[in-house]
PDB file of N, CA and C in Angstrom:
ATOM      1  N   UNK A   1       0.822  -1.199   0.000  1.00  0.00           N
ATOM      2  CA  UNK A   1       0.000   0.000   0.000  1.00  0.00           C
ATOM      3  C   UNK A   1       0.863   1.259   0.000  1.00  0.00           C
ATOM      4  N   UNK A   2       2.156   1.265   0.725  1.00  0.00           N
ATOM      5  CA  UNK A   2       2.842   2.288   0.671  1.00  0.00           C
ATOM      6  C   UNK A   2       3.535   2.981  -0.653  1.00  0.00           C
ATOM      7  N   UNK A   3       3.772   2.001  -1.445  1.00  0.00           N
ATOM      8  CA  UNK A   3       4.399   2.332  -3.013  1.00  0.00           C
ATOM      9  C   UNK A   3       2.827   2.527  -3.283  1.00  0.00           C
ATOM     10  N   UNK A   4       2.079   1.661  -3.614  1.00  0.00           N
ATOM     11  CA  UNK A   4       0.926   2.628  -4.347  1.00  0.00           C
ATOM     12  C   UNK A   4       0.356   4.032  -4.124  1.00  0.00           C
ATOM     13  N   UNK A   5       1.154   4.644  -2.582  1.00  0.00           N
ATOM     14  CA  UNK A   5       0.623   5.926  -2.479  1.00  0.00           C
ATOM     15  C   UNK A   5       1.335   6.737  -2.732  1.00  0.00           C
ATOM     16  N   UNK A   6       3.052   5.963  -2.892  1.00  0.00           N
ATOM     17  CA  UNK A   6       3.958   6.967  -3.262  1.00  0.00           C
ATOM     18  C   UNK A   6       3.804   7.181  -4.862  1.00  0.00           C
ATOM     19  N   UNK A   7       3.806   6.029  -5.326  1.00  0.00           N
ATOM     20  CA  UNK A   7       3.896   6.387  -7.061  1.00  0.00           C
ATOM     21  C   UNK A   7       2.250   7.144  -7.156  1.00  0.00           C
ATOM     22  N   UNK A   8       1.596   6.707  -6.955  1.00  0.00           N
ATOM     23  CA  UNK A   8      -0.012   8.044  -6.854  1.00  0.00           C
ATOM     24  C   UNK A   8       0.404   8.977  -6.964  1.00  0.00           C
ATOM     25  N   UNK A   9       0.891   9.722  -5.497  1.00  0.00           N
ATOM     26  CA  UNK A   9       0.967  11.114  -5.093  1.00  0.00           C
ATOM     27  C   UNK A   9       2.481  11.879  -6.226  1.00  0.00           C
ATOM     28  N   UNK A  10       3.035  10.799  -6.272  1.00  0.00           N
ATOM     29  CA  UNK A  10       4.588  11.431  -7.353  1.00  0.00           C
ATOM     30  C   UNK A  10       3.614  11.979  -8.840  1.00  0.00           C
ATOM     31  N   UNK A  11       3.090  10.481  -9.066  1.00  0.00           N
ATOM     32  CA  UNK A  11       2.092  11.456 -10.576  1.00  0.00           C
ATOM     33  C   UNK A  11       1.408  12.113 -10.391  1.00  0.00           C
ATOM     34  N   UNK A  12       0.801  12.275  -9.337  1.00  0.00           N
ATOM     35  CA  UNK A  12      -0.290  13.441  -9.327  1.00  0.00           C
ATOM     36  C   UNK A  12       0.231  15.411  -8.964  1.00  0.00           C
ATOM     37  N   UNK A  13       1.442  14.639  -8.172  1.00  0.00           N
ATOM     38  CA  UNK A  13       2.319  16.087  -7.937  1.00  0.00           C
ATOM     39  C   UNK A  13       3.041  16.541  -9.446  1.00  0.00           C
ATOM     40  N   UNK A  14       3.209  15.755  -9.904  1.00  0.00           N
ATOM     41  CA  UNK A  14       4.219  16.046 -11.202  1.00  0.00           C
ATOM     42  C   UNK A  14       3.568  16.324 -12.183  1.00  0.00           C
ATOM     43  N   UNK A  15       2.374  15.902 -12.499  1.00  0.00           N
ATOM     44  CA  UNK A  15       1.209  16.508 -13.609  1.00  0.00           C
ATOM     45  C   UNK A  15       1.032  18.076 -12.691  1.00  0.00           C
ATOM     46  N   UNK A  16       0.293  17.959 -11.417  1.00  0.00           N
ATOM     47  CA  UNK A  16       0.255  19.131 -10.885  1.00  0.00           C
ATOM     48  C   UNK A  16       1.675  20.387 -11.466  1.00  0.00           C
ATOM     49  N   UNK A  17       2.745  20.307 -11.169  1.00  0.00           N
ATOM     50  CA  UNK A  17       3.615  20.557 -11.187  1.00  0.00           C
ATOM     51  C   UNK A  17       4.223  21.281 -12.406  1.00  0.00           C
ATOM     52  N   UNK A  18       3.852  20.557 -13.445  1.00  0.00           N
ATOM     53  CA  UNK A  18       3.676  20.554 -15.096  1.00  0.00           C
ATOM     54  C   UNK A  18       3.094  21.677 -15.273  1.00  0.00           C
ATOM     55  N   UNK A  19       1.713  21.518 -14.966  1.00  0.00           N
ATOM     56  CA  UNK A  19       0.498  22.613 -15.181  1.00  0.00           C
ATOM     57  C   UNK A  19       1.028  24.321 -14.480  1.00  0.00           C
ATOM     58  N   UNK A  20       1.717  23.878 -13.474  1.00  0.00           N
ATOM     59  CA  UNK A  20       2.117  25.132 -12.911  1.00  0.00           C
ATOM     60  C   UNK A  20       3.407  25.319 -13.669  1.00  0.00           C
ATOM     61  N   UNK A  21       3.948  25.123 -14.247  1.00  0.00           N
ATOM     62  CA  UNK A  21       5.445  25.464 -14.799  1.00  0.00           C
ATOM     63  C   UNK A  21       4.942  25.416 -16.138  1.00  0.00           C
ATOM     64  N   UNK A  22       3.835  25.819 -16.790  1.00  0.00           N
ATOM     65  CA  UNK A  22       3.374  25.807 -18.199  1.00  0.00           C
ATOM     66  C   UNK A  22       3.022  27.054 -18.410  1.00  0.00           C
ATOM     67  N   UNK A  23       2.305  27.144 -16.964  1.00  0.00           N
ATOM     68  CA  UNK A  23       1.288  28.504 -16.633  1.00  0.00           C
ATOM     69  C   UNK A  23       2.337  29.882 -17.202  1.00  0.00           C
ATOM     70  N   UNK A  24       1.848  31.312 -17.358  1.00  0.00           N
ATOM     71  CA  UNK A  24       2.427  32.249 -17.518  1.00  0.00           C
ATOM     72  C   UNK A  24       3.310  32.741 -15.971  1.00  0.00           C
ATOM     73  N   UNK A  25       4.453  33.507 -15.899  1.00  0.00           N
ATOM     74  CA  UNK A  25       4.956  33.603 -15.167  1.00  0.00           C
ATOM     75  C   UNK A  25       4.847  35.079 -14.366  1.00  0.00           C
ATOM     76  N   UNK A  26       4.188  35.644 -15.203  1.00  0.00           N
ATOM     77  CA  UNK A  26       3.665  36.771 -14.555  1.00  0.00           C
ATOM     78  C   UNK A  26       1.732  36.987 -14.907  1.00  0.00           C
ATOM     79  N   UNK A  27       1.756  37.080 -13.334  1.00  0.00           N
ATOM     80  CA  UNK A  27      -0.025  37.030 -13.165  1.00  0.00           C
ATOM     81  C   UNK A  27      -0.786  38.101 -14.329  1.00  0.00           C
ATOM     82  N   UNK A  28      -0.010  39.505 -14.202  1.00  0.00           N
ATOM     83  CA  UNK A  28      -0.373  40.044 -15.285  1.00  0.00           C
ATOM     84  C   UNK A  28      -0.953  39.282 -16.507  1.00  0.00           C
ATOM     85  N   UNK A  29      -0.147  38.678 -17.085  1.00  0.00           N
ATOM     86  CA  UNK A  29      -0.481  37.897 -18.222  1.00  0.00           C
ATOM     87  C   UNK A  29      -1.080  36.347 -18.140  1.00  0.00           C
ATOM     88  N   UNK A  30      -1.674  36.315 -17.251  1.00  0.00           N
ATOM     89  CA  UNK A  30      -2.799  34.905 -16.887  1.00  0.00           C
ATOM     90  C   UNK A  30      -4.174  35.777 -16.430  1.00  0.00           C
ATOM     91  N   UNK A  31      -5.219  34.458 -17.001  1.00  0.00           N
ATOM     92  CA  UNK A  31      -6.190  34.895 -17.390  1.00  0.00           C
ATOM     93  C   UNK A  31      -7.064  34.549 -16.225  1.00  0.00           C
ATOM     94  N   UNK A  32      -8.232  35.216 -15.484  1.00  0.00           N
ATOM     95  CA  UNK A  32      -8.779  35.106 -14.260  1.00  0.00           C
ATOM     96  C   UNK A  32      -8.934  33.590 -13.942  1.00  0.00           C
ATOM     97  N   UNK A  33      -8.895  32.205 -14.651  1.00  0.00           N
ATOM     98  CA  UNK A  33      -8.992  30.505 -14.957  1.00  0.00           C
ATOM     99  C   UNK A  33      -7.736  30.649 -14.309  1.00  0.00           C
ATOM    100  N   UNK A  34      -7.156  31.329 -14.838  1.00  0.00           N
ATOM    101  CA  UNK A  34      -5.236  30.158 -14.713  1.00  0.00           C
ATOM    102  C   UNK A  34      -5.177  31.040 -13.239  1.00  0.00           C
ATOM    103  N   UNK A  35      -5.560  32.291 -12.458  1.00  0.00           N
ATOM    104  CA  UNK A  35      -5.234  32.505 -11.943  1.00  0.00           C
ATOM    105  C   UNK A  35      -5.780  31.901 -10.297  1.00  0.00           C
ATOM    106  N   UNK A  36      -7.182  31.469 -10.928  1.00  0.00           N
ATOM    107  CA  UNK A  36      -8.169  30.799  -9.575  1.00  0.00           C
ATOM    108  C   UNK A  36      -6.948  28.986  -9.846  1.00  0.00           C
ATOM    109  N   UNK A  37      -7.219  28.524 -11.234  1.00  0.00           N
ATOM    110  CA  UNK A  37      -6.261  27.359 -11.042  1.00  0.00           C
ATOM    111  C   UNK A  37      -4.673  27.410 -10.034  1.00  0.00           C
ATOM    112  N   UNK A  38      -3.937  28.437 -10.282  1.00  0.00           N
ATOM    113  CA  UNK A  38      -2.890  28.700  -9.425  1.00  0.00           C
ATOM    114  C   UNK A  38      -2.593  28.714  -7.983  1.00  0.00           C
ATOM    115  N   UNK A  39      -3.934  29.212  -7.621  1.00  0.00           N
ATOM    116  CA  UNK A  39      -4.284  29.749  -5.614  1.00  0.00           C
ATOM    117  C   UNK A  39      -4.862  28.095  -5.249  1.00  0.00           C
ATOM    118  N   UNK A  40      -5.945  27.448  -6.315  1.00  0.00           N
ATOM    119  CA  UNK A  40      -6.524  26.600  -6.149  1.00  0.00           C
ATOM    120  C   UNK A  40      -5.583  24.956  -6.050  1.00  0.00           C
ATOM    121  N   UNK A  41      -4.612  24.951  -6.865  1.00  0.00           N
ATOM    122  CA  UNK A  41      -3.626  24.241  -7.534  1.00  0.00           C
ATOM    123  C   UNK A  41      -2.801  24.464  -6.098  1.00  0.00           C
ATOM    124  N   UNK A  42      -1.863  25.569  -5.845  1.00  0.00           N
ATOM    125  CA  UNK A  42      -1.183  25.529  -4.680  1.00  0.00           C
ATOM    126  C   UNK A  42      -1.744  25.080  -3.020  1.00  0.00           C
ATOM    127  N   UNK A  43      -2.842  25.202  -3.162  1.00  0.00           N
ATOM    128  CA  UNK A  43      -3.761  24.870  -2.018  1.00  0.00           C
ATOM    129  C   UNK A  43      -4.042  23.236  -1.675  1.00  0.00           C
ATOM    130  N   UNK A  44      -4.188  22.934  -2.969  1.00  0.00           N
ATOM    131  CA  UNK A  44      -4.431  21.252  -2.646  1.00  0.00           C
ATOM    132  C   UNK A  44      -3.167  20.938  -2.832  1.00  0.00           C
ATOM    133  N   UNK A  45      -1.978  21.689  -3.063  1.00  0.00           N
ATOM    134  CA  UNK A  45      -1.142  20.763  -3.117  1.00  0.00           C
ATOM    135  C   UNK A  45      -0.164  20.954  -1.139  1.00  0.00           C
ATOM    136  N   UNK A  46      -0.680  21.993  -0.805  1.00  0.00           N
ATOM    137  CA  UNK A  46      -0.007  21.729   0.638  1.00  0.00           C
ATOM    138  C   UNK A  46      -0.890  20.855   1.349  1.00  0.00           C
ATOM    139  N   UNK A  47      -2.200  21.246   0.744  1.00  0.00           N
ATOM    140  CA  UNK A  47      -2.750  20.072   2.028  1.00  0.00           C
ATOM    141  C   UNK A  47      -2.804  18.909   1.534  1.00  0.00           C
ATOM    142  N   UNK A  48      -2.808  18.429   0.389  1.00  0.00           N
ATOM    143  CA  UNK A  48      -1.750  16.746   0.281  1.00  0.00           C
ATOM    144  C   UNK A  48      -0.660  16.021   0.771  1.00  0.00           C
ATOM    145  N   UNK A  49       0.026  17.386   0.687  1.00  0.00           N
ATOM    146  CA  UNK A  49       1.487  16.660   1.258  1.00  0.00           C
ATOM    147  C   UNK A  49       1.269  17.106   3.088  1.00  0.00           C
ATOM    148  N   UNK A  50      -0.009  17.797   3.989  1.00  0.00           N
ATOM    149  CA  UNK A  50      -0.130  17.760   4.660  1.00  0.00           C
ATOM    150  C   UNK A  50      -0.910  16.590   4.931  1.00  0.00           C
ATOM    151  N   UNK A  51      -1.474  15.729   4.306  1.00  0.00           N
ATOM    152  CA  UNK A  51      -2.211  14.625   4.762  1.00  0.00           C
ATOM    153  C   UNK A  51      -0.806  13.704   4.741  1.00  0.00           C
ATOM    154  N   UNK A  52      -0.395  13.556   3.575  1.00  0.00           N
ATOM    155  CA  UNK A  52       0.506  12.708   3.477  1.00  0.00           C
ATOM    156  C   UNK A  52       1.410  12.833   4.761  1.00  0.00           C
ATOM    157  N   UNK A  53       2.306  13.654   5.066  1.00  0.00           N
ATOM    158  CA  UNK A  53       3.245  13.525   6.311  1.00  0.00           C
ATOM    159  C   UNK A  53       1.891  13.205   7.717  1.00  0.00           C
ATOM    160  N   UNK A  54       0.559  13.572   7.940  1.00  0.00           N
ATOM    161  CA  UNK A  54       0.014  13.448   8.788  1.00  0.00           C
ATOM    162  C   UNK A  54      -0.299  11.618   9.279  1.00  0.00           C
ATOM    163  N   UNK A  55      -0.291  10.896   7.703  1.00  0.00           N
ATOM    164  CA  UNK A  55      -0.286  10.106   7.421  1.00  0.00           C
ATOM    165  C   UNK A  55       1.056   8.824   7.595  1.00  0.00           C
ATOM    166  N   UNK A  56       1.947   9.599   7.802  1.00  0.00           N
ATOM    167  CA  UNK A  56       3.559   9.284   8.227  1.00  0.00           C
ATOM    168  C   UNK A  56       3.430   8.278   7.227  1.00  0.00           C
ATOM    169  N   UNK A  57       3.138   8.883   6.095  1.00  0.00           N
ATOM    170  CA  UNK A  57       4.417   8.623   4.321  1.00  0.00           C
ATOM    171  C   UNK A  57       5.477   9.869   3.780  1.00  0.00           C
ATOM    172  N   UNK A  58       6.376   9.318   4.718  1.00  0.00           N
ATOM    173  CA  UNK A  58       7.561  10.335   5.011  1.00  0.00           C
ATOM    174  C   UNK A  58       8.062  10.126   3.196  1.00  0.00           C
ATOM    175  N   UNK A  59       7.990   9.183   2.620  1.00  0.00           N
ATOM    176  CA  UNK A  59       8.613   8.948   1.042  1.00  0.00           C
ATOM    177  C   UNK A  59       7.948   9.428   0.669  1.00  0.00           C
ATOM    178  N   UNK A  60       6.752   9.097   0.728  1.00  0.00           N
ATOM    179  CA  UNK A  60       5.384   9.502  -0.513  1.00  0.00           C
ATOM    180  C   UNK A  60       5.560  11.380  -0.395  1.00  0.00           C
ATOM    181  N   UNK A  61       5.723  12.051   0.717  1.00  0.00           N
ATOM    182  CA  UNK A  61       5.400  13.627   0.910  1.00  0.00           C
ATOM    183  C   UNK A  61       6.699  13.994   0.527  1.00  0.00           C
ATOM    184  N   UNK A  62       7.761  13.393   0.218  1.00  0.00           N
ATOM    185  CA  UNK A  62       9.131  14.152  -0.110  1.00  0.00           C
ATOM    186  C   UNK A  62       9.079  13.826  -1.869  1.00  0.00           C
ATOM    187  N   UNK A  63       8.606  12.828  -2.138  1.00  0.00           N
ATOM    188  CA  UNK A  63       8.772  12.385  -3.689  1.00  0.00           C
ATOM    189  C   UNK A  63       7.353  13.273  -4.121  1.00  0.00           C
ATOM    190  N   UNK A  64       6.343  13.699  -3.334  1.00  0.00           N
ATOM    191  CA  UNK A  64       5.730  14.530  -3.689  1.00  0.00           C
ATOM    192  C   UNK A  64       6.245  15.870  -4.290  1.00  0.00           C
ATOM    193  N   UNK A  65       6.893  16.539  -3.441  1.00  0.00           N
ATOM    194  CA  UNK A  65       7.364  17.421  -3.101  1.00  0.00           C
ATOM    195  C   UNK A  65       8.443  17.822  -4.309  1.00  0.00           C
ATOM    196  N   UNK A  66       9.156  17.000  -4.982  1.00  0.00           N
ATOM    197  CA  UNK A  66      10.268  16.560  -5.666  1.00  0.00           C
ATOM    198  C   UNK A  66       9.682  16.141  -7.063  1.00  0.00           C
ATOM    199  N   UNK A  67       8.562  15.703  -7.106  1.00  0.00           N
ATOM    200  CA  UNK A  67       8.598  15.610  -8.335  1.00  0.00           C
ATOM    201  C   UNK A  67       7.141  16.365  -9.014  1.00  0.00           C
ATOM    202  N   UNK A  68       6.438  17.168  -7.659  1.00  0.00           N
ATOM    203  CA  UNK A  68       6.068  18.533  -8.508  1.00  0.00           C
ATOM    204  C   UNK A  68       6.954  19.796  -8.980  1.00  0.00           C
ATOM    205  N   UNK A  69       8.670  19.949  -8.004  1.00  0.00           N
ATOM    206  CA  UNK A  69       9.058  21.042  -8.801  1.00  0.00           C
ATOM    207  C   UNK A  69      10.035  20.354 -10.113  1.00  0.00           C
ATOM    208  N   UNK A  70      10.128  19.058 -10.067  1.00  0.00           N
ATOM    209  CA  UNK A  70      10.451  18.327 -11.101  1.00  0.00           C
ATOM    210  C   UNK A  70       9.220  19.118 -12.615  1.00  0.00           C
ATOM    211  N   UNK A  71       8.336  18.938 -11.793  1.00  0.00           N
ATOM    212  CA  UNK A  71       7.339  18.888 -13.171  1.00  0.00           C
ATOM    213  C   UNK A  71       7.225  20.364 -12.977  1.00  0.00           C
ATOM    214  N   UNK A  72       7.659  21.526 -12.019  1.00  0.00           N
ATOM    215  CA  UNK A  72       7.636  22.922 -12.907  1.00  0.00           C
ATOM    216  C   UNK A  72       8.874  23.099 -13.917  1.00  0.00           C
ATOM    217  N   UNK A  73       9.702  22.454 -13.842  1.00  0.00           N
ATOM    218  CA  UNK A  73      10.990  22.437 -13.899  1.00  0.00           C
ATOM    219  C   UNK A  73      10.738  22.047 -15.465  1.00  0.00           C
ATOM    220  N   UNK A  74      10.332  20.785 -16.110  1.00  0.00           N
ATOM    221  CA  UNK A  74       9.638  20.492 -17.208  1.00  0.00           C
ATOM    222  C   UNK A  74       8.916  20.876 -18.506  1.00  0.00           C
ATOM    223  N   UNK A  75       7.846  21.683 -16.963  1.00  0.00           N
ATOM    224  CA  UNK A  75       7.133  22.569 -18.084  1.00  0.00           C
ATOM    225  C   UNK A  75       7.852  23.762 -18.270  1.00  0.00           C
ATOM    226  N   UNK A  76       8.628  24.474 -18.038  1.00  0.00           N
ATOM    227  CA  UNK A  76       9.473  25.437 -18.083  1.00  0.00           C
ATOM    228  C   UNK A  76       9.969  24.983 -19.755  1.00  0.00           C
ATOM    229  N   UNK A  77      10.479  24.187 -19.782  1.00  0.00           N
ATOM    230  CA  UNK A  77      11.314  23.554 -21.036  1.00  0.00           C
ATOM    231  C   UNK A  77      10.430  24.214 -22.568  1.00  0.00           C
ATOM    232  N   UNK A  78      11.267  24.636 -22.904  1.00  0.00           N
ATOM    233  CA  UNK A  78      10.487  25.426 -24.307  1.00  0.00           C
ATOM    234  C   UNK A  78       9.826  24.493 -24.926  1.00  0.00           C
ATOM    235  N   UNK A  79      10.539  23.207 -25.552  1.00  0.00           N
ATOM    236  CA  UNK A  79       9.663  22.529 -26.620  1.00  0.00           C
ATOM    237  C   UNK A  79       8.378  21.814 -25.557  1.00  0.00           C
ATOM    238  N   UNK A  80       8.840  21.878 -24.645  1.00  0.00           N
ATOM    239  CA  UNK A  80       7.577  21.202 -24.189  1.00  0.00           C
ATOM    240  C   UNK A  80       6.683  22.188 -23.302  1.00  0.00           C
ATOM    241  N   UNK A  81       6.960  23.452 -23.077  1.00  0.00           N
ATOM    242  CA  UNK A  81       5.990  24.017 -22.943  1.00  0.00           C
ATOM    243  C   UNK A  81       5.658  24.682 -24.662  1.00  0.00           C
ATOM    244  N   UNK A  82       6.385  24.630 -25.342  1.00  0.00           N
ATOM    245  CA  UNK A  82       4.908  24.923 -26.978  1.00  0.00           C
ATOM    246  C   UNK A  82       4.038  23.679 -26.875  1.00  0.00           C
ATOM    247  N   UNK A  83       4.616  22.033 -27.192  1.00  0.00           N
ATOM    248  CA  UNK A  83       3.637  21.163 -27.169  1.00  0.00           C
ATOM    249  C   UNK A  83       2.567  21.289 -26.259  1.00  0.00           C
ATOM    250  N   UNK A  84       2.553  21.508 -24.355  1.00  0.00           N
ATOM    251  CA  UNK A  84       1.522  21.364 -23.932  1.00  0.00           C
ATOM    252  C   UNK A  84       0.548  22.649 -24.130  1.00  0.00           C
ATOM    253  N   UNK A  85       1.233  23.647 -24.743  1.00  0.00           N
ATOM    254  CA  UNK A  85       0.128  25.192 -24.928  1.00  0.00           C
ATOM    255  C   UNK A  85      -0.011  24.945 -26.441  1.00  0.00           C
ATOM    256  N   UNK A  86       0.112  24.211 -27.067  1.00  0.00           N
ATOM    257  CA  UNK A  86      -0.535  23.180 -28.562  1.00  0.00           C
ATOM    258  C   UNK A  86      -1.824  22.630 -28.320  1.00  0.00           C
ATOM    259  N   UNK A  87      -1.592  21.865 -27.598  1.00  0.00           N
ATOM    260  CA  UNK A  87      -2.208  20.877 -27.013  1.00  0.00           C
ATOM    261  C   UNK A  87      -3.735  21.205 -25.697  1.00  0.00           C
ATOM    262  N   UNK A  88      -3.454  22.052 -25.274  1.00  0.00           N
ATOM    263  CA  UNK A  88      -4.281  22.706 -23.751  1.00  0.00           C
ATOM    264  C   UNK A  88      -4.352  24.150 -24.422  1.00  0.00           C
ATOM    265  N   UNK A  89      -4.757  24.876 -25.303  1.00  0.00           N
ATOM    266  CA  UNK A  89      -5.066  26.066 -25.541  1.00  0.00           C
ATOM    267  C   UNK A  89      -5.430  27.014 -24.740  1.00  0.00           C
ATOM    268  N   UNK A  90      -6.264  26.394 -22.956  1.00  0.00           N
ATOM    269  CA  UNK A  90      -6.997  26.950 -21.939  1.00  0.00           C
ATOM    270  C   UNK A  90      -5.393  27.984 -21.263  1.00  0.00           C
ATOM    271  N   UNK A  91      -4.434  26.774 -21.652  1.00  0.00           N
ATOM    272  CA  UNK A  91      -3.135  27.135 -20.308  1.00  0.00           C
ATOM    273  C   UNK A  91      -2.294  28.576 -21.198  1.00  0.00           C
ATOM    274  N   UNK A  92      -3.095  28.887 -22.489  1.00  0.00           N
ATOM    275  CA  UNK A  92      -1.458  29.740 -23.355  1.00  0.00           C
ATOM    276  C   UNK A  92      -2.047  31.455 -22.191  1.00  0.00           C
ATOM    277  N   UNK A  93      -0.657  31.955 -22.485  1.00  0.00           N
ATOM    278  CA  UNK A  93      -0.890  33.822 -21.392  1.00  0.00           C
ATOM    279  C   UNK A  93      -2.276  34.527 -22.105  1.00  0.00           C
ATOM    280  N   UNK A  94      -2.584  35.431 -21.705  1.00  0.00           N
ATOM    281  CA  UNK A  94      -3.887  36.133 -21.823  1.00  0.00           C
ATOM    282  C   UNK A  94      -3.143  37.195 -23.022  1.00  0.00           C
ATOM    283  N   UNK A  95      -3.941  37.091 -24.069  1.00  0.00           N
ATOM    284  CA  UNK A  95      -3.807  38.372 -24.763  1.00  0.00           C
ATOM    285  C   UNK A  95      -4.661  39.559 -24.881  1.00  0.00           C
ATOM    286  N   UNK A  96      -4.071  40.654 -25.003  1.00  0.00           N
ATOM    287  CA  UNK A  96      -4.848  42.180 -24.921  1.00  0.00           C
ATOM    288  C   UNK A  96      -4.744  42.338 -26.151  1.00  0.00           C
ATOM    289  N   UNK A  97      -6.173  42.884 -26.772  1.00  0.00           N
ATOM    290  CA  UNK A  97      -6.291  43.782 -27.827  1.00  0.00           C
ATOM    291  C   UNK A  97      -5.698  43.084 -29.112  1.00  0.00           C
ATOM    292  N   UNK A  98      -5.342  41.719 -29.175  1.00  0.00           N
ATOM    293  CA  UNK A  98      -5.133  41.432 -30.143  1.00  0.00           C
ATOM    294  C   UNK A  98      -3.547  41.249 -30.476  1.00  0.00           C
ATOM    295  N   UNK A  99      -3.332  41.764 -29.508  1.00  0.00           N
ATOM    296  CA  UNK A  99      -1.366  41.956 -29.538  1.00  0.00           C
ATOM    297  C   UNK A  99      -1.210  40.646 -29.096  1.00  0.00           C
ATOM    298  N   UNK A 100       0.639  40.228 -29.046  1.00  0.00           N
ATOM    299  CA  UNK A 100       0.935  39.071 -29.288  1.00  0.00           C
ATOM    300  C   UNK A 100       1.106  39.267 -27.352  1.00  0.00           C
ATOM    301  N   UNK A 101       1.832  38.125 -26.748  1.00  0.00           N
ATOM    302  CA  UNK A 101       1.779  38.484 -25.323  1.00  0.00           C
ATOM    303  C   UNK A 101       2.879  38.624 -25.096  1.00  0.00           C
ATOM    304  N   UNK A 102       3.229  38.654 -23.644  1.00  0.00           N
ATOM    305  CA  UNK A 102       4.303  40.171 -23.339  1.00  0.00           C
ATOM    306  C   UNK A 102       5.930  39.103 -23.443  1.00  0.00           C
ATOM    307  N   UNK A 103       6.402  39.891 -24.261  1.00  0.00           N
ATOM    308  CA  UNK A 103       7.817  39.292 -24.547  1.00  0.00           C
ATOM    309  C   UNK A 103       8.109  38.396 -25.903  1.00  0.00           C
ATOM    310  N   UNK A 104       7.125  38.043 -26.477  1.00  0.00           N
ATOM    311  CA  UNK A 104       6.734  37.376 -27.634  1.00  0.00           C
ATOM    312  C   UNK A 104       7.862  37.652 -28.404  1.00  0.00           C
ATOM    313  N   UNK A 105       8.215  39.122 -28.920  1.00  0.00           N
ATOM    314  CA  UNK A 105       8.663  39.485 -29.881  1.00  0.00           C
ATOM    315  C   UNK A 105       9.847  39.729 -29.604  1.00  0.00           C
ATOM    316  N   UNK A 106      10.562  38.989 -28.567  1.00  0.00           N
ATOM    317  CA  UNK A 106      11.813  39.182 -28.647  1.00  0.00           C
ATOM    318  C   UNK A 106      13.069  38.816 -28.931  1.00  0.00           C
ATOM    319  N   UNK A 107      13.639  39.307 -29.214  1.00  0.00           N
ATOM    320  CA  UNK A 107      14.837  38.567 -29.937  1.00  0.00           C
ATOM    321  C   UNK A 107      14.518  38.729 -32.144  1.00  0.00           C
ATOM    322  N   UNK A 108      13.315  39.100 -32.147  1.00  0.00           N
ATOM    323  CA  UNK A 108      12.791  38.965 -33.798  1.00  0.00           C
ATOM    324  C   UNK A 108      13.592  39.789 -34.521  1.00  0.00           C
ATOM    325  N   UNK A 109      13.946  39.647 -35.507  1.00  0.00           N
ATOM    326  CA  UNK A 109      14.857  40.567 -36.560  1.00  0.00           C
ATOM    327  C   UNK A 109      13.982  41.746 -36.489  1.00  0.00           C
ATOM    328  N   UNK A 110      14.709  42.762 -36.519  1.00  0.00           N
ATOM    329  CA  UNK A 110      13.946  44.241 -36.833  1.00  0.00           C
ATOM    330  C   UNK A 110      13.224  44.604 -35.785  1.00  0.00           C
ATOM    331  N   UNK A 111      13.091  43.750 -34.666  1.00  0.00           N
ATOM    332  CA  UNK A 111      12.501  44.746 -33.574  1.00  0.00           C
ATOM    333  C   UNK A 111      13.133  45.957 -32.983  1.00  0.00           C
ATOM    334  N   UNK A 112      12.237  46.438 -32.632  1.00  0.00           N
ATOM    335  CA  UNK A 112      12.789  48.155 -31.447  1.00  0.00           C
ATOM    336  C   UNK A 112      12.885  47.831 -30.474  1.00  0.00           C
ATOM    337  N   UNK A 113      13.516  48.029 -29.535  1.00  0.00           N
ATOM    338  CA  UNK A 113      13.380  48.209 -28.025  1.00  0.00           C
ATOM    339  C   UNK A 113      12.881  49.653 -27.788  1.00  0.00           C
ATOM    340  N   UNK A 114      11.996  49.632 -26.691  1.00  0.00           N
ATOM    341  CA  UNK A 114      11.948  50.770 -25.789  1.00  0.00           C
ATOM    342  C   UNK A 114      12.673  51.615 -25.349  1.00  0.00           C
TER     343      UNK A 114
END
């Protein structure tokens, strides 16, 4: 029973984890969804790993712990954060007015800086 709660809680932290390291990095540019997902998302994830240690699965709450910033760590990764904002259209930054979102254009031949 103890490995089935550790490998559980490892995938469920690490998908968790994913989703948050996909997300935009400034709230500015997340959309009122990603931002209730974020408060909502961080919330169940302390009180998981608060059941879990309450639970004295000292492995299961550290491999928790480890392999959700594993999975921000992940989604951070360029090609795989384009595939999962391919893929999940809900998770891409909030755009204004039609403009591209903030930082988009950088590095592009012929841009201006400010």
């Amino acid at each position: 029973m103890t490995i089935a709660i550790l490998v559980a809680s490892t995938v469920v932290f690490f998908v968790l984890g994913t989703v948050m390291g996909v997300l935009p990095m400034r709230q500015n540019d997340m959309t009122d969804r990603q931002v209730r997902f974020q408060q909502v998302g961080g919330i169940i994830a302390v009180g998981l790993i608060l059941v879990l240690m309450a639970a004295q699965q000292d492995a299961a709450s550290w491999a928790a712990i480890g392999a959700m910033i594993l999975g921000v760590v992940v989604g951070r990764i360029p090609p795989v954060n384009k595939a999962i904002l391919v893929r999940f259209p809900d998770l891409r930054p909030r755009r204004t007015n039609g403009a591209k979102a903030h930082g988009a254009n950088h590095g592009a031949k012929g841009s201006k800086r400010p």
